[in-house]
PDB file of N, CA and C in Angstrom:
ATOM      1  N   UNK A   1     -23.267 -13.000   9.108  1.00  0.00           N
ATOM      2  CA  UNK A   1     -24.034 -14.036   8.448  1.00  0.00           C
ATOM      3  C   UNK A   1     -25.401 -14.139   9.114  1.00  0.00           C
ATOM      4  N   UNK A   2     -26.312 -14.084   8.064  1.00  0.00           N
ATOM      5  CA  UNK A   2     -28.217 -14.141   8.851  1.00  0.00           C
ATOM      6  C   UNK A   2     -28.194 -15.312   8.964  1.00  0.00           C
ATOM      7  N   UNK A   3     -28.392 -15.939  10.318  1.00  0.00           N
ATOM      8  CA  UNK A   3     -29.676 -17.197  10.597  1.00  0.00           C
ATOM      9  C   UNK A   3     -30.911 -17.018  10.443  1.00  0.00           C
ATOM     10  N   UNK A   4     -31.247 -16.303   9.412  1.00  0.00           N
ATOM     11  CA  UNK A   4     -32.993 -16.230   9.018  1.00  0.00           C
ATOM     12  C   UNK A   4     -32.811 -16.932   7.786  1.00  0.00           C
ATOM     13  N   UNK A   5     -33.911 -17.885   7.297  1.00  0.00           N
ATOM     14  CA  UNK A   5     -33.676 -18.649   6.189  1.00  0.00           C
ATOM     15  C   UNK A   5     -35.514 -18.654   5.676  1.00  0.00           C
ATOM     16  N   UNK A   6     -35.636 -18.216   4.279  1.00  0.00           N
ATOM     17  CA  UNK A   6     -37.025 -18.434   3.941  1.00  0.00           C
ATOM     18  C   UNK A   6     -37.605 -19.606   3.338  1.00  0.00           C
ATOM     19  N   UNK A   7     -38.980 -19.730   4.410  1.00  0.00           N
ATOM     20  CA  UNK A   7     -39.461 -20.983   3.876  1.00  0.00           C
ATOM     21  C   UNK A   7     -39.241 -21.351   2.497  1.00  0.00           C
ATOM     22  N   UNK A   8     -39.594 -20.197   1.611  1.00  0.00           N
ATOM     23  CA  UNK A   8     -39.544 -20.614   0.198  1.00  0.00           C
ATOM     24  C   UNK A   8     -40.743 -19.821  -0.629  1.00  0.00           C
ATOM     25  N   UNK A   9     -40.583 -19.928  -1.658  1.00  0.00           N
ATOM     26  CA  UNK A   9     -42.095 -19.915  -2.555  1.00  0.00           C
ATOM     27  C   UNK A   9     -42.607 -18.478  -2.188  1.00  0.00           C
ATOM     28  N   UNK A  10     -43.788 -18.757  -2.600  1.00  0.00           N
ATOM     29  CA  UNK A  10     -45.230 -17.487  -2.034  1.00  0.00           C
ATOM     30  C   UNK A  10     -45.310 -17.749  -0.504  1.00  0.00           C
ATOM     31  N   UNK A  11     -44.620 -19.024   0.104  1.00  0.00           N
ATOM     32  CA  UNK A  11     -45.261 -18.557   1.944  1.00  0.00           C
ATOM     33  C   UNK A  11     -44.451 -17.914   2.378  1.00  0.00           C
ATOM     34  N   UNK A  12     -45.510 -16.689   3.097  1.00  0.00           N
ATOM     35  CA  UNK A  12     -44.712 -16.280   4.260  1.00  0.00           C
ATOM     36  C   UNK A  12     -44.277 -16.676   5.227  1.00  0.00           C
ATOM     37  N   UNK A  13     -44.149 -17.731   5.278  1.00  0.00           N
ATOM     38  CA  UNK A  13     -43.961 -18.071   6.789  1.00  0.00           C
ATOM     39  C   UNK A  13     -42.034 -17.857   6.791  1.00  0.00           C
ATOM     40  N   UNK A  14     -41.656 -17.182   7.676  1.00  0.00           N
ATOM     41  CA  UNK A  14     -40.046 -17.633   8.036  1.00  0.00           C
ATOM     42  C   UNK A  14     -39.565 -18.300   9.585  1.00  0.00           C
ATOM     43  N   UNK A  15     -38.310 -18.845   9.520  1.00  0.00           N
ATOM     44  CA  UNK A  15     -38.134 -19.246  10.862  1.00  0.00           C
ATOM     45  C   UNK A  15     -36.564 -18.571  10.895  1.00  0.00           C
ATOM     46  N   UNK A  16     -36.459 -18.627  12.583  1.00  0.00           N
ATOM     47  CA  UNK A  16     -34.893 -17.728  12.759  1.00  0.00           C
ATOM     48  C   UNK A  16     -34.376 -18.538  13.406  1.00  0.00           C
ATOM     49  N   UNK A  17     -33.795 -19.217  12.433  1.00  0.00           N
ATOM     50  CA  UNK A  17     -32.913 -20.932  13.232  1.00  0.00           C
ATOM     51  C   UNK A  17     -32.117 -20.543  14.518  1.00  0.00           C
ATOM     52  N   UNK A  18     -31.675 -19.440  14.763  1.00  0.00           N
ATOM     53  CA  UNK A  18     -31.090 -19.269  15.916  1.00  0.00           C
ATOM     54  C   UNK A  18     -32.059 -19.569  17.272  1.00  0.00           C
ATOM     55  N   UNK A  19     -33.125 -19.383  16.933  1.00  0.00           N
ATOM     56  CA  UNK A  19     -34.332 -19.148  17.726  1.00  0.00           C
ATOM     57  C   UNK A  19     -35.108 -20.742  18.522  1.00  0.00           C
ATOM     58  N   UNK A  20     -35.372 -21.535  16.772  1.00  0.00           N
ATOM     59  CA  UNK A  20     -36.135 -22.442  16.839  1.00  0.00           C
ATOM     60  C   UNK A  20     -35.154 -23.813  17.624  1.00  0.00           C
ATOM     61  N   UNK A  21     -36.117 -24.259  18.736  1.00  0.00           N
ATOM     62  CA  UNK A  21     -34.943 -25.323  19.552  1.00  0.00           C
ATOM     63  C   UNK A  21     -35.803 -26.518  19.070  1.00  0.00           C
ATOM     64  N   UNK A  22     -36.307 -26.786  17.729  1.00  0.00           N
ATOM     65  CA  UNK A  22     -36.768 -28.045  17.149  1.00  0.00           C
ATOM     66  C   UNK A  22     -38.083 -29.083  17.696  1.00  0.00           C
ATOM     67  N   UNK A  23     -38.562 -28.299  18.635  1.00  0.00           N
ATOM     68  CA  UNK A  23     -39.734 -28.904  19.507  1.00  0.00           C
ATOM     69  C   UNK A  23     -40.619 -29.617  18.932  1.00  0.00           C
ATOM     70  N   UNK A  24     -41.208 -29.343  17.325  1.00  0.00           N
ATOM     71  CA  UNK A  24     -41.744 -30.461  16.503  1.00  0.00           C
ATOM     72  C   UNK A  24     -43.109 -29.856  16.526  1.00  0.00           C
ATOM     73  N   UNK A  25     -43.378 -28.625  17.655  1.00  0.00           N
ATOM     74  CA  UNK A  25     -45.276 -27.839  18.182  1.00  0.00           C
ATOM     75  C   UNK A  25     -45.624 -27.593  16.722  1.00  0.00           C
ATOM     76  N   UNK A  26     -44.713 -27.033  15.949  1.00  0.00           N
ATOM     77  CA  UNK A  26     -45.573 -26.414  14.715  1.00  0.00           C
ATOM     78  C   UNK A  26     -46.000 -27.165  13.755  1.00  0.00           C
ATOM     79  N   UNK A  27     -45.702 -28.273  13.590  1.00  0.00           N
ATOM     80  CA  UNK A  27     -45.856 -29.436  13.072  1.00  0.00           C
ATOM     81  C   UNK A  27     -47.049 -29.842  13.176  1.00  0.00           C
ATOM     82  N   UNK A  28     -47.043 -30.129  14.625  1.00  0.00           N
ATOM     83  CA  UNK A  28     -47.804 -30.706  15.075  1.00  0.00           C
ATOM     84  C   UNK A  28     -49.539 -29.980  15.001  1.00  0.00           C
ATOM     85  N   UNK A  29     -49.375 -28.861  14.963  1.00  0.00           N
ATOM     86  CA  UNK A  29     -50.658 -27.897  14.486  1.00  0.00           C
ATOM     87  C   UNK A  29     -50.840 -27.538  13.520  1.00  0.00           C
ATOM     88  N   UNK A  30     -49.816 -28.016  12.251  1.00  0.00           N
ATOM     89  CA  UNK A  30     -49.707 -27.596  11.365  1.00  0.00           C
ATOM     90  C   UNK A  30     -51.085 -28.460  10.333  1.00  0.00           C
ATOM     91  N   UNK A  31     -52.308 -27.934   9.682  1.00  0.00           N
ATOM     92  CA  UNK A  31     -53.428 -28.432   9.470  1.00  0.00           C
ATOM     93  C   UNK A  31     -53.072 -29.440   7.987  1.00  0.00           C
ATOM     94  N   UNK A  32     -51.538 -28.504   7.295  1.00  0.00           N
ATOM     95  CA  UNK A  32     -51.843 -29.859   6.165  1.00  0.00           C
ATOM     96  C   UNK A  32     -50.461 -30.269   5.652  1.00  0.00           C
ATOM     97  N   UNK A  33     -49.643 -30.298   7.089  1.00  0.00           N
ATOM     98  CA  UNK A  33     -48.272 -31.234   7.506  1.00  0.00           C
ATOM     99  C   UNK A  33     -47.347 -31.088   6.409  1.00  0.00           C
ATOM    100  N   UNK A  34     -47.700 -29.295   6.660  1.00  0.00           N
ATOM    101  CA  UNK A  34     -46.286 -28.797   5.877  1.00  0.00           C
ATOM    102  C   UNK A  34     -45.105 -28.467   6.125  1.00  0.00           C
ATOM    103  N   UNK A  35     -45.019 -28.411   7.412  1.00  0.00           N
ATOM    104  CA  UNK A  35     -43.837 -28.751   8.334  1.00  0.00           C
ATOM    105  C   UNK A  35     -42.781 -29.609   8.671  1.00  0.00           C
ATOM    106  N   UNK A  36     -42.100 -30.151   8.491  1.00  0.00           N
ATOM    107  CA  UNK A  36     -40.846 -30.878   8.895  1.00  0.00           C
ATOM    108  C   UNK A  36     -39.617 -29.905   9.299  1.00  0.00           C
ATOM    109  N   UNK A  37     -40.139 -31.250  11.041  1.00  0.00           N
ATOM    110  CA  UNK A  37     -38.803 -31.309  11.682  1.00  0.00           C
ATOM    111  C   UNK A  37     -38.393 -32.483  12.203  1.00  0.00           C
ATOM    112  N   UNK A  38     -37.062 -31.721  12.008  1.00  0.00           N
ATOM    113  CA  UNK A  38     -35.356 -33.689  11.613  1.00  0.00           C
ATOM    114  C   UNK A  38     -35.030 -33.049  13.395  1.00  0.00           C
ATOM    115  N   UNK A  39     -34.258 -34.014  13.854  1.00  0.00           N
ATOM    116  CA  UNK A  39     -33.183 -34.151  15.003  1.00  0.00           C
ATOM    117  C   UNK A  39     -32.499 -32.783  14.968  1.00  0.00           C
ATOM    118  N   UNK A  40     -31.994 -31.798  13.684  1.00  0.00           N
ATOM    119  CA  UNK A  40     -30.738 -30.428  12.913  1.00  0.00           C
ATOM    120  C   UNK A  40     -31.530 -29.780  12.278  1.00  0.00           C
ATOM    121  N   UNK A  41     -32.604 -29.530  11.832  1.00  0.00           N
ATOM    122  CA  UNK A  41     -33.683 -28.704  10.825  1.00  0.00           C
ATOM    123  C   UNK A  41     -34.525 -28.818  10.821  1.00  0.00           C
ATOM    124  N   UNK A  42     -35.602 -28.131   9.912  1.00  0.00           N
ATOM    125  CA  UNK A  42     -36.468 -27.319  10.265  1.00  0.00           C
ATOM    126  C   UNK A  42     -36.775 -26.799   8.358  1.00  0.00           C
ATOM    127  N   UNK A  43     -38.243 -27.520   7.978  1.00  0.00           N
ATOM    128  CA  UNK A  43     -38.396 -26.927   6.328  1.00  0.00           C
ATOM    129  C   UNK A  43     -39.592 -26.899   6.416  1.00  0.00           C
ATOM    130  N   UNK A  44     -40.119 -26.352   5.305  1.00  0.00           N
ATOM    131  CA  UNK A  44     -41.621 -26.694   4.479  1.00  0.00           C
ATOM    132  C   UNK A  44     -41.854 -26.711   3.506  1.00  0.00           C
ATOM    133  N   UNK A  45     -42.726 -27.687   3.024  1.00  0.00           N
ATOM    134  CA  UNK A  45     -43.460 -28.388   2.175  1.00  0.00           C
ATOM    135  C   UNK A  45     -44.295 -26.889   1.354  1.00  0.00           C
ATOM    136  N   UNK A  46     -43.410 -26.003   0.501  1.00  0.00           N
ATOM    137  CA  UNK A  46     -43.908 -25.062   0.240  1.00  0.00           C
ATOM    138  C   UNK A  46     -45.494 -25.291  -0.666  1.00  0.00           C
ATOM    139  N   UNK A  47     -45.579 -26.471  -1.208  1.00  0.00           N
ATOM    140  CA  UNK A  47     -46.641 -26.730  -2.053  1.00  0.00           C
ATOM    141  C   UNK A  47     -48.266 -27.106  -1.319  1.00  0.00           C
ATOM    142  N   UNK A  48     -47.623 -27.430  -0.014  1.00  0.00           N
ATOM    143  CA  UNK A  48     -48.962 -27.450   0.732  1.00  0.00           C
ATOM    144  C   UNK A  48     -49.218 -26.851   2.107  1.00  0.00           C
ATOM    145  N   UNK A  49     -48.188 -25.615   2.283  1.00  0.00           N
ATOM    146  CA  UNK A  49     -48.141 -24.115   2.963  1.00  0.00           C
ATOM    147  C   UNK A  49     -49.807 -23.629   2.555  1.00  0.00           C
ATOM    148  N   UNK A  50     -50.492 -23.451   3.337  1.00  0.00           N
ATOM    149  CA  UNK A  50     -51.774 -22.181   2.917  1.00  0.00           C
ATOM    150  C   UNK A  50     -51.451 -21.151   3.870  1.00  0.00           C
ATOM    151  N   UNK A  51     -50.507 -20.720   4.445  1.00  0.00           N
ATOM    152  CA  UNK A  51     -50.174 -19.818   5.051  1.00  0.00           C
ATOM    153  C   UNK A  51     -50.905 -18.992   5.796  1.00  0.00           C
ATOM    154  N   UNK A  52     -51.497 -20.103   6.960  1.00  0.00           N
ATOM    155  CA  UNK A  52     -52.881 -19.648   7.823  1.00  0.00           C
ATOM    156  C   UNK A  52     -52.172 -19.280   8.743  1.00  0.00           C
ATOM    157  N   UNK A  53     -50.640 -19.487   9.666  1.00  0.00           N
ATOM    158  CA  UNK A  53     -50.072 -18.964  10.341  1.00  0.00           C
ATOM    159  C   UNK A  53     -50.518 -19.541  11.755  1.00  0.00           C
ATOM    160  N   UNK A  54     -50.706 -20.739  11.824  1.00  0.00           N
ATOM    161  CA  UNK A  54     -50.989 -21.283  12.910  1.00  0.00           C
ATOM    162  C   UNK A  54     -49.907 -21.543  13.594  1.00  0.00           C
ATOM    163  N   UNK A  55     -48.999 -22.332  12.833  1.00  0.00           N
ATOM    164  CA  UNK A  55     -47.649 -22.420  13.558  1.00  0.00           C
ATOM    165  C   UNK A  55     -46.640 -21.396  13.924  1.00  0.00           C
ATOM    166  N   UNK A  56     -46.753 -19.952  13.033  1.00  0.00           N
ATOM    167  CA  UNK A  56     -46.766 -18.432  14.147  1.00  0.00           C
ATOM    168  C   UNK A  56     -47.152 -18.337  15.431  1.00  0.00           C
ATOM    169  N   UNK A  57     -48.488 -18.392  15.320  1.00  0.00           N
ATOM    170  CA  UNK A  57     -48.764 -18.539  16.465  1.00  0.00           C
ATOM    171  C   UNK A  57     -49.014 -19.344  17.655  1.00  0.00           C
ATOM    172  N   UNK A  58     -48.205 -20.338  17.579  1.00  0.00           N
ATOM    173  CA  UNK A  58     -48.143 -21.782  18.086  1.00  0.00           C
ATOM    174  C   UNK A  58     -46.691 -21.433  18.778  1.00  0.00           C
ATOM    175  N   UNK A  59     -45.599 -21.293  17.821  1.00  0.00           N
ATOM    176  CA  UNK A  59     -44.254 -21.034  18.369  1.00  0.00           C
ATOM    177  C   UNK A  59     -44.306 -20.759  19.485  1.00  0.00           C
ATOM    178  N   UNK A  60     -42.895 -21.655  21.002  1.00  0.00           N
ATOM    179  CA  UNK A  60     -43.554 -21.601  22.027  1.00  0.00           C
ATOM    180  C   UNK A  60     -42.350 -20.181  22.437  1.00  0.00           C
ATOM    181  N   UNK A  61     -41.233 -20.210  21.405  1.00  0.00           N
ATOM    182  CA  UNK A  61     -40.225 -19.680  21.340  1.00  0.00           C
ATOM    183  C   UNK A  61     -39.783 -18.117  20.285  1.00  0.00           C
ATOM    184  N   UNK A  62     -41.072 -18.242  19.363  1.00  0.00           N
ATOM    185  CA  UNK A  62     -41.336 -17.087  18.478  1.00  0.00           C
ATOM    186  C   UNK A  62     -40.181 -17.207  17.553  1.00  0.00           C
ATOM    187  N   UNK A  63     -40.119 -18.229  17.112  1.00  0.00           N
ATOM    188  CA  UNK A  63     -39.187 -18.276  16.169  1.00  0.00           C
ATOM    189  C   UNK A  63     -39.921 -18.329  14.534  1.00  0.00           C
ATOM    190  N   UNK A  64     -41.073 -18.301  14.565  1.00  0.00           N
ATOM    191  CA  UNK A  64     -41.784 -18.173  13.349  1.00  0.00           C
ATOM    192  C   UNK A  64     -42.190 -16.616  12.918  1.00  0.00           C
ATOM    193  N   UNK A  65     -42.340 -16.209  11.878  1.00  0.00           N
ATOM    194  CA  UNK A  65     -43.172 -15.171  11.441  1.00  0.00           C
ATOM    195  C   UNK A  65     -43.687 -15.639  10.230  1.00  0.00           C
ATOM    196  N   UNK A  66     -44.906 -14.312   9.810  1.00  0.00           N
ATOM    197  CA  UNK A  66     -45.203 -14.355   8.490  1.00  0.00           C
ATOM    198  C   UNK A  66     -44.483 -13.006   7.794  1.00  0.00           C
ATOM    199  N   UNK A  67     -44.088 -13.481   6.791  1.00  0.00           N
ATOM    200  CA  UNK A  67     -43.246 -11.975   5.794  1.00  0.00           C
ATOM    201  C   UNK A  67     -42.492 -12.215   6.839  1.00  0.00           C
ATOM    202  N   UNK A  68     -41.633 -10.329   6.595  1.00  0.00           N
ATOM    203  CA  UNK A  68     -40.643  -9.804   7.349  1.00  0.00           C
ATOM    204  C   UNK A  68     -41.252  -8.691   8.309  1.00  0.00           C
ATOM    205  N   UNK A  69     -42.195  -8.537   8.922  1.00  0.00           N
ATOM    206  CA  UNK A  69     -42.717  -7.379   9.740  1.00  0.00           C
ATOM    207  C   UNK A  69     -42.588  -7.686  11.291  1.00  0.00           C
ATOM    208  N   UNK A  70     -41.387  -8.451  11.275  1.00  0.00           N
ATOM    209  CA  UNK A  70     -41.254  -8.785  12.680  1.00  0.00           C
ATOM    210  C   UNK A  70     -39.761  -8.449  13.104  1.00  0.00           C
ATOM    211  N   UNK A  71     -39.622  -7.913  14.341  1.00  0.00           N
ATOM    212  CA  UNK A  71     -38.343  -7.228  14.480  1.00  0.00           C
ATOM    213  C   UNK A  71     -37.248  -8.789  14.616  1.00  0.00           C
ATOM    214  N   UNK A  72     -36.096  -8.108  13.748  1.00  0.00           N
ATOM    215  CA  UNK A  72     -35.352  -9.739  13.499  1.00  0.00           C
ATOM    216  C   UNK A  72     -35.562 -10.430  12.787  1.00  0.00           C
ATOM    217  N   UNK A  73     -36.343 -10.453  11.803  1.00  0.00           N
ATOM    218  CA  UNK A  73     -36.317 -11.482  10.823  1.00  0.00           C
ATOM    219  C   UNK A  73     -35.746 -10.387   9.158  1.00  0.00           C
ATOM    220  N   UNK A  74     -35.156 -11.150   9.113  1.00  0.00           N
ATOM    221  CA  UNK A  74     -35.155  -9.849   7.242  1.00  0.00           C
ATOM    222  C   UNK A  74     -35.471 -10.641   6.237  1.00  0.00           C
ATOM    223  N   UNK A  75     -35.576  -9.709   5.557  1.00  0.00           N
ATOM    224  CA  UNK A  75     -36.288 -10.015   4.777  1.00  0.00           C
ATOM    225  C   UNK A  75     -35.205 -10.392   2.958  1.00  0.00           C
TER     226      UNK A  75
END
């Protein structure tokens, strides 16, 4: 069973729930608070994703990518 789950929609962005320990960072850089995170999960607001990939590169844990071109995430 994959713990990779896709944001959704046209964003690339994915997260590898095994990965992400809920820290709230991507959120928090996230420029137009498409991010939510609960106490157990982890989503986005696919409608206001512009998929600038800040919170990629924010992850303190690399639990984000964009697409699938990252080893471990599938696609």
């Amino acid at each position: 069973m994959s713990t990779i789950e896709p944001c959704g929609g046209g964003a690339p962005v994915r997260v590898d729930v095994s990965l992400c320990d809920l820290c709230d960072g991507c959120n928090a850089i996230c420029p137009t608070s498409a991010i939510r995170v609960r106490a157990d999960s982890w989503s986005l607001i696919e409608d206001a994703c512009i998929s600038c990939g800040f919170c990629v590169t924010f992850c303190p844990v690399e639990a984000l990518a964009m697409g699938v071109k990252k080893a471990g995430f599938a696609g």
